[in-house]
N, C-alpha and C. Protein backbone atom coordinates (compact mmCIF):
# COMPACT_ATOMS: atom_id res chain seq x y z
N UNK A 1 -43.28 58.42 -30.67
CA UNK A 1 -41.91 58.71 -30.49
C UNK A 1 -41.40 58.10 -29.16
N UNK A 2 -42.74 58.30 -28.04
CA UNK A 2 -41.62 57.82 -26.66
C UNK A 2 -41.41 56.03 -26.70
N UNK A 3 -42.50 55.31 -27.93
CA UNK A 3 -42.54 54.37 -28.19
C UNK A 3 -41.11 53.94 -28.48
N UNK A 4 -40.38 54.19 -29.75
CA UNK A 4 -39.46 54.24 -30.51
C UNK A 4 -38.26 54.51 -29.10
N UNK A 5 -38.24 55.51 -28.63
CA UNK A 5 -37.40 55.84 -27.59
C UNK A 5 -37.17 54.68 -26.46
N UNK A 6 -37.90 53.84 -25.98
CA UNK A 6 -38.06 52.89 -25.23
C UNK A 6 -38.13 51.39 -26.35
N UNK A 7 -38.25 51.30 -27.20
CA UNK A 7 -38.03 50.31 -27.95
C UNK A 7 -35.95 50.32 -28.47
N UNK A 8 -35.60 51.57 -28.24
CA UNK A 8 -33.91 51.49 -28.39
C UNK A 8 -33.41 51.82 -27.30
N UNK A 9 -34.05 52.22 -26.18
CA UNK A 9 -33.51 51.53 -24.69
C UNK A 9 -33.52 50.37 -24.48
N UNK A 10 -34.44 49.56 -24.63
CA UNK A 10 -34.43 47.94 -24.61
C UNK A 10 -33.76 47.76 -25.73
N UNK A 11 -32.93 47.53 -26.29
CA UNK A 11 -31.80 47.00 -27.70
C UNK A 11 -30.51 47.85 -27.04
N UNK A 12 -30.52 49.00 -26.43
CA UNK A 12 -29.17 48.97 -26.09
C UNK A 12 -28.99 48.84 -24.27
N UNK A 13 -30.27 48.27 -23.61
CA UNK A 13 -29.94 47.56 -22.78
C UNK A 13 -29.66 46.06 -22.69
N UNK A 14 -29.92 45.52 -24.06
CA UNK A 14 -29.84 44.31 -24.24
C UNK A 14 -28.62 43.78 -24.62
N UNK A 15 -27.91 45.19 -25.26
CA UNK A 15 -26.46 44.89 -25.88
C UNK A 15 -25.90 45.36 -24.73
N UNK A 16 -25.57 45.71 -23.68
CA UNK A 16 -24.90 45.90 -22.69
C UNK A 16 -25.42 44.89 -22.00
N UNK A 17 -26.54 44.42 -21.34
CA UNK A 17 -26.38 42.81 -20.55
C UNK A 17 -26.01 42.09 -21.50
N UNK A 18 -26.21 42.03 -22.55
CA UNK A 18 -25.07 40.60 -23.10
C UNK A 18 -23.61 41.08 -23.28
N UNK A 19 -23.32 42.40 -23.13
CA UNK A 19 -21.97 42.31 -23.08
C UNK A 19 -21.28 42.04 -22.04
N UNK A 20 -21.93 42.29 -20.71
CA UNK A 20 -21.96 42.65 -19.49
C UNK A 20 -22.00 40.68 -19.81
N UNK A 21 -23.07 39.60 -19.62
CA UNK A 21 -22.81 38.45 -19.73
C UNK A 21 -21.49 37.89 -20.53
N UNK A 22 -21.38 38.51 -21.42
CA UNK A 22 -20.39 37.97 -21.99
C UNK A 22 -18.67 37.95 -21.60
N UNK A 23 -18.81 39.36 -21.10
CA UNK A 23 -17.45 39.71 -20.33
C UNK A 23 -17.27 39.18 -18.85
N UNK A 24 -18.26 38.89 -18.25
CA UNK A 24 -18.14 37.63 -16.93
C UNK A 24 -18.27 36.36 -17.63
N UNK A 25 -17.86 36.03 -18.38
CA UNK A 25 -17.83 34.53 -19.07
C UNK A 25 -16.76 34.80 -19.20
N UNK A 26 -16.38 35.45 -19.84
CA UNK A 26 -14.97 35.42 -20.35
C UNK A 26 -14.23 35.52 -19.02
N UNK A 27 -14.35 36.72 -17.90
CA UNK A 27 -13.33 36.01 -17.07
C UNK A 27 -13.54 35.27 -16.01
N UNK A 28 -14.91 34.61 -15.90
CA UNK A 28 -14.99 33.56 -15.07
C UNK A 28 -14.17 32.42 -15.79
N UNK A 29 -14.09 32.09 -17.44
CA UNK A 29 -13.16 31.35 -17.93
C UNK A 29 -11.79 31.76 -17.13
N UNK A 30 -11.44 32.53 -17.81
CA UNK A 30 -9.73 33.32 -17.59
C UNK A 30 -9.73 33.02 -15.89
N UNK A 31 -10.29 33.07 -14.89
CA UNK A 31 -10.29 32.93 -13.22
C UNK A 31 -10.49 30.96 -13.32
N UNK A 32 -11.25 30.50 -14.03
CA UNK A 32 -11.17 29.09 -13.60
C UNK A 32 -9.90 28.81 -14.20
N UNK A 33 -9.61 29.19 -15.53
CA UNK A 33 -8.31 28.29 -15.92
C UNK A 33 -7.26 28.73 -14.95
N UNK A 34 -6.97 30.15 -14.47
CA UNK A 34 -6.16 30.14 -13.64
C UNK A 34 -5.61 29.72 -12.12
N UNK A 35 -6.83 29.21 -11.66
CA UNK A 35 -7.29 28.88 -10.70
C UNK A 35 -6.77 27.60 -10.28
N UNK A 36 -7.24 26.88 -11.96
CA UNK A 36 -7.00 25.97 -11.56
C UNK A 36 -5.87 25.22 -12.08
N UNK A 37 -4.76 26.24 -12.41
CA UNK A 37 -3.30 26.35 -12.88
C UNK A 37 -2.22 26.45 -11.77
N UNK A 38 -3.06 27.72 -10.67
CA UNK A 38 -2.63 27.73 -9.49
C UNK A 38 -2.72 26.31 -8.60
N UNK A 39 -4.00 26.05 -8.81
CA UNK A 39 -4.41 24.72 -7.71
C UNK A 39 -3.33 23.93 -8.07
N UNK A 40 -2.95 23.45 -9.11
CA UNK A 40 -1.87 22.19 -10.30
C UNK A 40 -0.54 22.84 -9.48
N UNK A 41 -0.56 23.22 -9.96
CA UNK A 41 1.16 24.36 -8.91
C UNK A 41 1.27 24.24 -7.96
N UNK A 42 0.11 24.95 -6.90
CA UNK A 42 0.28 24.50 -5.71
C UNK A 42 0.37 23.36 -5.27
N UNK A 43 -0.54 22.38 -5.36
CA UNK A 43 -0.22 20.43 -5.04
C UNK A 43 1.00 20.25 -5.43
N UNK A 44 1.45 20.63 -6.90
CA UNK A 44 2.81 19.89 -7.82
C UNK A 44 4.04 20.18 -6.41
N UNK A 45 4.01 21.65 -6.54
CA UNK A 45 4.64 22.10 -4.70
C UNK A 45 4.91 21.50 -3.69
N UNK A 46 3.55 21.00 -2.91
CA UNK A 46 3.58 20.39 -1.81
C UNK A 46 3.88 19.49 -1.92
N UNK A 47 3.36 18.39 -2.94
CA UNK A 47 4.13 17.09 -2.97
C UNK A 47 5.57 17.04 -3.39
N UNK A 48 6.44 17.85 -3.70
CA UNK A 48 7.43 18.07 -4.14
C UNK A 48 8.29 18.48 -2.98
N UNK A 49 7.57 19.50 -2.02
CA UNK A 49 8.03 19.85 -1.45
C UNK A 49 8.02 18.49 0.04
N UNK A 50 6.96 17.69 -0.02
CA UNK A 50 6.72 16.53 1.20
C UNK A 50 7.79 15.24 0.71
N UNK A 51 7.78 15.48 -1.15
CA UNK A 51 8.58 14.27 -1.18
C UNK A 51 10.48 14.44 -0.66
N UNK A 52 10.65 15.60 -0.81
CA UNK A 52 11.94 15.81 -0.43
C UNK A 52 12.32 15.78 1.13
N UNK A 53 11.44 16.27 1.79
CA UNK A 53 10.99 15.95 3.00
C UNK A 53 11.27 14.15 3.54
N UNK A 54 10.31 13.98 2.75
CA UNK A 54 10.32 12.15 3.29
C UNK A 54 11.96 11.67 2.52
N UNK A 55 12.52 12.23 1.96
CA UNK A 55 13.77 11.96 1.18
C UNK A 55 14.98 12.31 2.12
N UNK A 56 14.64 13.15 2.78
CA UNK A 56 15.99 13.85 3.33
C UNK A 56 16.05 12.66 4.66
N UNK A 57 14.16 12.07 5.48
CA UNK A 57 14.13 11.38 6.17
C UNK A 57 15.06 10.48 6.18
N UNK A 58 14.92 9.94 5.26
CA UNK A 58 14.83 8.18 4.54
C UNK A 58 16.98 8.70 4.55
N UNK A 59 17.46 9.33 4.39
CA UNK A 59 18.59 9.19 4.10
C UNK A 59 19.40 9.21 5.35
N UNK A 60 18.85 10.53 6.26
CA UNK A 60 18.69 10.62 7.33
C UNK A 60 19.29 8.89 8.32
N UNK A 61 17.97 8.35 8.29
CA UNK A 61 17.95 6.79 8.84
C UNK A 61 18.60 6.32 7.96
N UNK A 62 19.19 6.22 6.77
CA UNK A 62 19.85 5.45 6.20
C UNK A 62 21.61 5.81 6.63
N UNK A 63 21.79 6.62 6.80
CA UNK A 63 23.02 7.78 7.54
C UNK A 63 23.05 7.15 8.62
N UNK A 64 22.01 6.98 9.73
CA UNK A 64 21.93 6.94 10.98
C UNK A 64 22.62 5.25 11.09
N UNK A 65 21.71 4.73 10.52
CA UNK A 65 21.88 2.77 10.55
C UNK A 65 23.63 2.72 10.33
N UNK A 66 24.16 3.29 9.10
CA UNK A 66 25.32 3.10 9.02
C UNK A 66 26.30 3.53 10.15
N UNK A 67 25.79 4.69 10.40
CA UNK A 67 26.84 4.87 11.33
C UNK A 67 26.84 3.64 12.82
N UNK A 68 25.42 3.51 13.14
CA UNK A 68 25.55 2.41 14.00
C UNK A 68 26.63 1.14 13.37
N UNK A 69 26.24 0.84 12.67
CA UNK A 69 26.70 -0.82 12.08
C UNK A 69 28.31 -0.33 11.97
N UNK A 70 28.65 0.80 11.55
CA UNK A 70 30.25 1.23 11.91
C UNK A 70 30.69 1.03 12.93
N UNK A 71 29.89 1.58 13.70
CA UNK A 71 30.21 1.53 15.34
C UNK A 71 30.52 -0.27 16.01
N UNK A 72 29.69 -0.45 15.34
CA UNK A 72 29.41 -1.67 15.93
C UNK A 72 30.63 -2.87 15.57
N UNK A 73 30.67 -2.36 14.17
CA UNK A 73 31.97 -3.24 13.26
C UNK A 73 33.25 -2.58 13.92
N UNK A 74 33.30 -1.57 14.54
CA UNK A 74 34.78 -0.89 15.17
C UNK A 74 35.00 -1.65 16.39
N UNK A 75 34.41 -2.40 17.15
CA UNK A 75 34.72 -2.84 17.92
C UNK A 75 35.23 -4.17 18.26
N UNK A 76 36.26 -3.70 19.71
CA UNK A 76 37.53 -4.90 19.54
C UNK A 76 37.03 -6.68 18.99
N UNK A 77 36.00 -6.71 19.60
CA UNK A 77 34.98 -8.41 19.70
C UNK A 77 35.05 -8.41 17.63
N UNK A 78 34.46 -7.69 17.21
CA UNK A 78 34.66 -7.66 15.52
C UNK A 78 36.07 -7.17 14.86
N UNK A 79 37.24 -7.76 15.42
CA UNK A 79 38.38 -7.41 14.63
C UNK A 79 38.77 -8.49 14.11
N UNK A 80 38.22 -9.67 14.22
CA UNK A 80 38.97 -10.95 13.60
C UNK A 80 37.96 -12.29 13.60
N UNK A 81 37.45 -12.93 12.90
CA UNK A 81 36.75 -13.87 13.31
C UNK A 81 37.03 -15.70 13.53
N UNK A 82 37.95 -15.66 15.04
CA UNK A 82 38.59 -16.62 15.57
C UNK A 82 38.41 -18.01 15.29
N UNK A 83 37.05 -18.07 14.79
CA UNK A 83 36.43 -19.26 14.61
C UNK A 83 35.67 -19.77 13.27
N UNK A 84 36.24 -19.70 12.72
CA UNK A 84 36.19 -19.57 10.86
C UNK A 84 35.73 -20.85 10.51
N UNK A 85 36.66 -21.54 11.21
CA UNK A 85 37.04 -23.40 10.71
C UNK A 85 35.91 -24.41 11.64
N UNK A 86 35.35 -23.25 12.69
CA UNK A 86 34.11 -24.11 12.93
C UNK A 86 32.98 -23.88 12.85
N UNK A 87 32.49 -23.04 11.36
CA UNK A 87 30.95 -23.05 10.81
C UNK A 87 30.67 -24.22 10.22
N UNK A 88 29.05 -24.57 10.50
CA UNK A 88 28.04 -25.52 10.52
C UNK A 88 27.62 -25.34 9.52
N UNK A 89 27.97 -25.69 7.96
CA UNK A 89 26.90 -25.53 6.95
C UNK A 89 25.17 -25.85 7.09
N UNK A 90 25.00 -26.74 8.39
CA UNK A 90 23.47 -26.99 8.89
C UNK A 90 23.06 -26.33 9.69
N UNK A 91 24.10 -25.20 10.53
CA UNK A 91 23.33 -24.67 11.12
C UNK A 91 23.80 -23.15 10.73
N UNK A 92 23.98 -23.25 9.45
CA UNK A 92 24.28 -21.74 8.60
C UNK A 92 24.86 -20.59 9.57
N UNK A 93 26.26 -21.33 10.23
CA UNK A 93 27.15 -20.47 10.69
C UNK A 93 28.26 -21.05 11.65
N UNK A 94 28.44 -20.54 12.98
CA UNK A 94 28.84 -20.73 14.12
C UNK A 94 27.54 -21.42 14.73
N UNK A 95 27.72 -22.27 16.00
CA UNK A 95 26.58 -23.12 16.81
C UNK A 95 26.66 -21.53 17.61
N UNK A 96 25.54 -21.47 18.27
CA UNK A 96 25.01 -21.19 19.03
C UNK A 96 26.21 -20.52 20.53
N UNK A 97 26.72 -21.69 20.81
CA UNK A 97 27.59 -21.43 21.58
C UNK A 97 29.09 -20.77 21.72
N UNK A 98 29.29 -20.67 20.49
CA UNK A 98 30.61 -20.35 20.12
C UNK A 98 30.74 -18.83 19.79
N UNK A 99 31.82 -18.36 20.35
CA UNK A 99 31.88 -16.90 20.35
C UNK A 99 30.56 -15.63 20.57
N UNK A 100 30.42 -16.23 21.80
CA UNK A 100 29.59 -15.55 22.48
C UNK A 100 29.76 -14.14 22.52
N UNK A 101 31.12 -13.97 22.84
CA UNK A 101 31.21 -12.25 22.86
C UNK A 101 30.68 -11.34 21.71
N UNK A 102 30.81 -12.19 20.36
CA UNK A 102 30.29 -11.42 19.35
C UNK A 102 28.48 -11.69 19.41
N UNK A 103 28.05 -12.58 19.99
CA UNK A 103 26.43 -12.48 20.13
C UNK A 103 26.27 -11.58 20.86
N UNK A 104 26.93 -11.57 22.40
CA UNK A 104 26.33 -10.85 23.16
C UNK A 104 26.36 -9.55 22.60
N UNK A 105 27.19 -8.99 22.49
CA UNK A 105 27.63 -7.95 21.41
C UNK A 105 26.29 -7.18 20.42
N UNK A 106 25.60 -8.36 19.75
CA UNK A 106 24.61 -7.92 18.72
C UNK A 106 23.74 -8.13 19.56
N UNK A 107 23.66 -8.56 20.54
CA UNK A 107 22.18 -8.55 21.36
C UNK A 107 22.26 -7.45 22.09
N UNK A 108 22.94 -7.30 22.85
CA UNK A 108 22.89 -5.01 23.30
C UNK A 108 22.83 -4.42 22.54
N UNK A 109 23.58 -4.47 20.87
CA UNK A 109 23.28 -3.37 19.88
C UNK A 109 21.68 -3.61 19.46
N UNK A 110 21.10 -4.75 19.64
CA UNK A 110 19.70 -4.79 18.86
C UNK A 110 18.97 -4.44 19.75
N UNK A 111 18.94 -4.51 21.29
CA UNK A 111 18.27 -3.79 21.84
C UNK A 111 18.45 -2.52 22.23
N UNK A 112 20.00 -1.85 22.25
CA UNK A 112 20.12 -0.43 22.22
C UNK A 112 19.55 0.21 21.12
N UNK A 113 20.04 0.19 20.22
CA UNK A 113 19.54 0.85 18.79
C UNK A 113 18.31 0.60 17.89
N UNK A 114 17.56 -0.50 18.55
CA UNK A 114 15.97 -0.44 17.93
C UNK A 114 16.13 -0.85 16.38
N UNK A 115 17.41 -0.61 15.57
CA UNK A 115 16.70 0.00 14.28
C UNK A 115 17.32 -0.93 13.36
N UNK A 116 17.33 -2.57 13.50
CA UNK A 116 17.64 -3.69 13.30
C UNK A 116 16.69 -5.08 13.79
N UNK A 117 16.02 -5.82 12.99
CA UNK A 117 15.85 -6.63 13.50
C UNK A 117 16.08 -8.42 13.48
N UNK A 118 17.68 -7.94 12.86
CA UNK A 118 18.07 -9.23 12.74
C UNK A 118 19.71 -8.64 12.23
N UNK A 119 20.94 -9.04 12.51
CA UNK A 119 22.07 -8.93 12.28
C UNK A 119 23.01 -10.27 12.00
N UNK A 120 24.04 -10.22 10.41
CA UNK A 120 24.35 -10.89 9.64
C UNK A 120 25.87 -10.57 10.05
N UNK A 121 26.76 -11.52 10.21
CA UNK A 121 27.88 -11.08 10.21
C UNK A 121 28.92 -11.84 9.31
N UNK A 122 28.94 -12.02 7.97
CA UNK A 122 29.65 -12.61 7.23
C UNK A 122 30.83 -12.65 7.12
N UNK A 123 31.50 -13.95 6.64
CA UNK A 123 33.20 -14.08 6.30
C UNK A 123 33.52 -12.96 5.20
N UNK A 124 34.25 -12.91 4.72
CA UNK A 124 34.90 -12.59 3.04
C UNK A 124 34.47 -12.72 2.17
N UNK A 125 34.40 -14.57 2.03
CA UNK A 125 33.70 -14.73 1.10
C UNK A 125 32.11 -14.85 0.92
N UNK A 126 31.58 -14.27 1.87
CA UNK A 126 30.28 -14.34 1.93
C UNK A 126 29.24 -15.28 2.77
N UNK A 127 30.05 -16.11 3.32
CA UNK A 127 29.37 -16.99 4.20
C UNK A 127 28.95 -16.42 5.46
N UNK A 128 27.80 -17.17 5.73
CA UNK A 128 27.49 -16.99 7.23
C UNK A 128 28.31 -16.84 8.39
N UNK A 129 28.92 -15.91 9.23
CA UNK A 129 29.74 -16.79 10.65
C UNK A 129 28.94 -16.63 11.66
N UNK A 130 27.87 -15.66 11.60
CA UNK A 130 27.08 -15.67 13.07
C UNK A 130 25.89 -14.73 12.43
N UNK A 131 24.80 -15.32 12.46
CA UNK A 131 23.87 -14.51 12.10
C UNK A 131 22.63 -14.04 13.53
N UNK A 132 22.03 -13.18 13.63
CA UNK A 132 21.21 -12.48 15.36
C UNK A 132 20.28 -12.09 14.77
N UNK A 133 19.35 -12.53 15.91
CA UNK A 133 19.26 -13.68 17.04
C UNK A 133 19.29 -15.25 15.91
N UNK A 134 19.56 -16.29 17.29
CA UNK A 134 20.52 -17.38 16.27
C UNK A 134 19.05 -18.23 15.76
N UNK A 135 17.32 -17.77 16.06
CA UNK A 135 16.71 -18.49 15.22
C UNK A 135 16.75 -18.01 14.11
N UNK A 136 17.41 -17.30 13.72
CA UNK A 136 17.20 -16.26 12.21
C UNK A 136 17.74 -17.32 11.42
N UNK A 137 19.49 -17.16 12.25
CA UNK A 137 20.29 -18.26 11.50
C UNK A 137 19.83 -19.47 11.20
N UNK A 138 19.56 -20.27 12.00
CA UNK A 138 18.37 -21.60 11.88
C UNK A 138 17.68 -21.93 10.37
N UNK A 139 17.07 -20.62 9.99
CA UNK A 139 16.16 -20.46 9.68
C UNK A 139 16.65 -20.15 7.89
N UNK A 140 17.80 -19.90 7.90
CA UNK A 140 18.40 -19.04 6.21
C UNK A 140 18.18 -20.29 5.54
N UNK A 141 17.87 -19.53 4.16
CA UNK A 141 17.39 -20.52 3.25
C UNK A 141 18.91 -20.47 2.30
N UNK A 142 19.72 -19.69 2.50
CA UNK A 142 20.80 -19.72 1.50
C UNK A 142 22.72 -19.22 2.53
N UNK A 143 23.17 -20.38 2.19
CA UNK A 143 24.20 -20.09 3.25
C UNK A 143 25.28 -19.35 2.88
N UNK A 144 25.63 -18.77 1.36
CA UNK A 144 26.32 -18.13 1.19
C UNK A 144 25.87 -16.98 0.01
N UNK A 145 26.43 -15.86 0.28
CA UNK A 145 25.58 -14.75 -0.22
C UNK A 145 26.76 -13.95 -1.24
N UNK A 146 27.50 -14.62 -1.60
CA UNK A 146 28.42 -13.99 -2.89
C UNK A 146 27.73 -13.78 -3.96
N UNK A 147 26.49 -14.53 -4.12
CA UNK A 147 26.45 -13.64 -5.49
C UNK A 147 25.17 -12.32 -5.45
N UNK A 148 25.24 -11.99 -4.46
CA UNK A 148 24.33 -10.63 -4.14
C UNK A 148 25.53 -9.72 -4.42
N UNK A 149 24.55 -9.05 -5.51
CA UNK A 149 24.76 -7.84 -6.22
C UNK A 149 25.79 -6.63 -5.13
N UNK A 150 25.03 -6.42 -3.93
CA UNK A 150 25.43 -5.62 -3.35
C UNK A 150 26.35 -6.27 -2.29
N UNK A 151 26.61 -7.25 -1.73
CA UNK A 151 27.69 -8.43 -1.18
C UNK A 151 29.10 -7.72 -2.68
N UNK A 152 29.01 -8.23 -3.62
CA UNK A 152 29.57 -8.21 -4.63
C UNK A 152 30.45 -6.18 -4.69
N UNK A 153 29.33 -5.69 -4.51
CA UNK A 153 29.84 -4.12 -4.88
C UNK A 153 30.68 -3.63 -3.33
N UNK A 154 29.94 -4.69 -1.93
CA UNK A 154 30.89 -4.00 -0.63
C UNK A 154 32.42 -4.52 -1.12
N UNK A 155 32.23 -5.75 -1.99
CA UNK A 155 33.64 -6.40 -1.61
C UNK A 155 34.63 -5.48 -2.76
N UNK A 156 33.84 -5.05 -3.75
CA UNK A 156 35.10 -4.46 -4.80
C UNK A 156 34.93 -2.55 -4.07
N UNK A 157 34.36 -2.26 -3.69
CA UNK A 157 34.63 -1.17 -3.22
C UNK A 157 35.33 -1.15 -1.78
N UNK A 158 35.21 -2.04 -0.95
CA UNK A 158 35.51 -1.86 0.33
C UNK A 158 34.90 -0.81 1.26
N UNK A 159 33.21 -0.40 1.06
CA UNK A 159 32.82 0.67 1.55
C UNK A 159 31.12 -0.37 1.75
N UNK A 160 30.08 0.55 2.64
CA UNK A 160 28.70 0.11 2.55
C UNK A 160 28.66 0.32 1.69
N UNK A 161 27.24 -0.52 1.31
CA UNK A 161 26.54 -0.74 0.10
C UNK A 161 25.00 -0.86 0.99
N UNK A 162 23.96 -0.03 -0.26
CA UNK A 162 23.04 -0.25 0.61
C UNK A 162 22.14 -0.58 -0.60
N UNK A 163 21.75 -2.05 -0.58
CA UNK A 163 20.83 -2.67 -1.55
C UNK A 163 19.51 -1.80 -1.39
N UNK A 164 19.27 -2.48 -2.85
CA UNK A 164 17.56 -2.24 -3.04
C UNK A 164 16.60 -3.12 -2.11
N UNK A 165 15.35 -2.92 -1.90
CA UNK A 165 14.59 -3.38 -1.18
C UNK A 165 14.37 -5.21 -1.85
N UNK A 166 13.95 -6.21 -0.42
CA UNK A 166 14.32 -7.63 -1.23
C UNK A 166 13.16 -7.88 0.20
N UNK A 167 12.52 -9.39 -0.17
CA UNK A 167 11.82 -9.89 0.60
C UNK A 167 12.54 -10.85 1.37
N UNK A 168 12.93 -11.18 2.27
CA UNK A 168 13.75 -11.97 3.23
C UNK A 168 12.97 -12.55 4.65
């Protein structure tokens, strides 16, 4: 009998460790999937939360630049460009020497404001009249820029335009 008695202790200790195994399976499942539902959430988050971050940056400096180049276009030296009738199609603008006040001009803004490293100052129709510093100008592979997309959208809006990224 104590045989029998200890032969159905072992069968219903056996059905309780495997239930006992079975019910930590089950929620070590139920804890990994959640786990790693949380983990997916949390990253989806942070990068969501870093990309808006680097977004607000980026607009930030994009805000900032304009308002410089406003500044810069408000002033008396940029109210008229005196010397129209003597750009250099060879030397893709004004020479060098001519209307200095508007170089000197972009040469304090490029070293005040850092956040330029080359300044375009076009006619109407899109041509060159003084491009900074003047090896840049030298250097343009295309002397008139009317048919840029965003050239095209400042002139029918009359407002900035701020192109997509371009290799130059």
């Amino acid at each position: 009998m104590f045989d029998a008695f200890l032969h159905n202790l072992k069968r219903i200790l056996l059905v309780i460790a495997l239930s006992s195994l079975l019910s930590v399976l089950i929620v070590d499942l139920y804890l990994h999937d959640s786990l790693e539902v949380y983990a997916i959430q949390s990253w989806d988050d942070n990068q969501t939360s870093h990309l808006q971050h680097i977004s607000h940056l980026v607009d930030q400096q994009l805000n900032d630049a304009l308002q410089d180049l406003k500044f810069i276009s408000e002033q008396p030296e940029f109210q008229e460009l005196p010397y129209i009738g003597e750009i250099d199609l060879s030397l893709n603008g004004l020479p060098e020497e001519i209307d200095g006040d508007k170089r000197r001009l972009l040469e304090s803004f490029l070293l005040h404001y850092k956040r330029f490293s080359v300044l375009f100052i076009l006619t109407s129709t899109g041509d060159h009249y003084i491009s900074h510093p003047f090896s840049v100008q030298r250097s343009l592979k295309k002397y008139n820029l009317s048919d840029r997309p965003y050239i095209q959208r400042a002139r029918q809006s009359k407002t900035s335009v701020i192109s997509n990224r371009f290799v130059g």
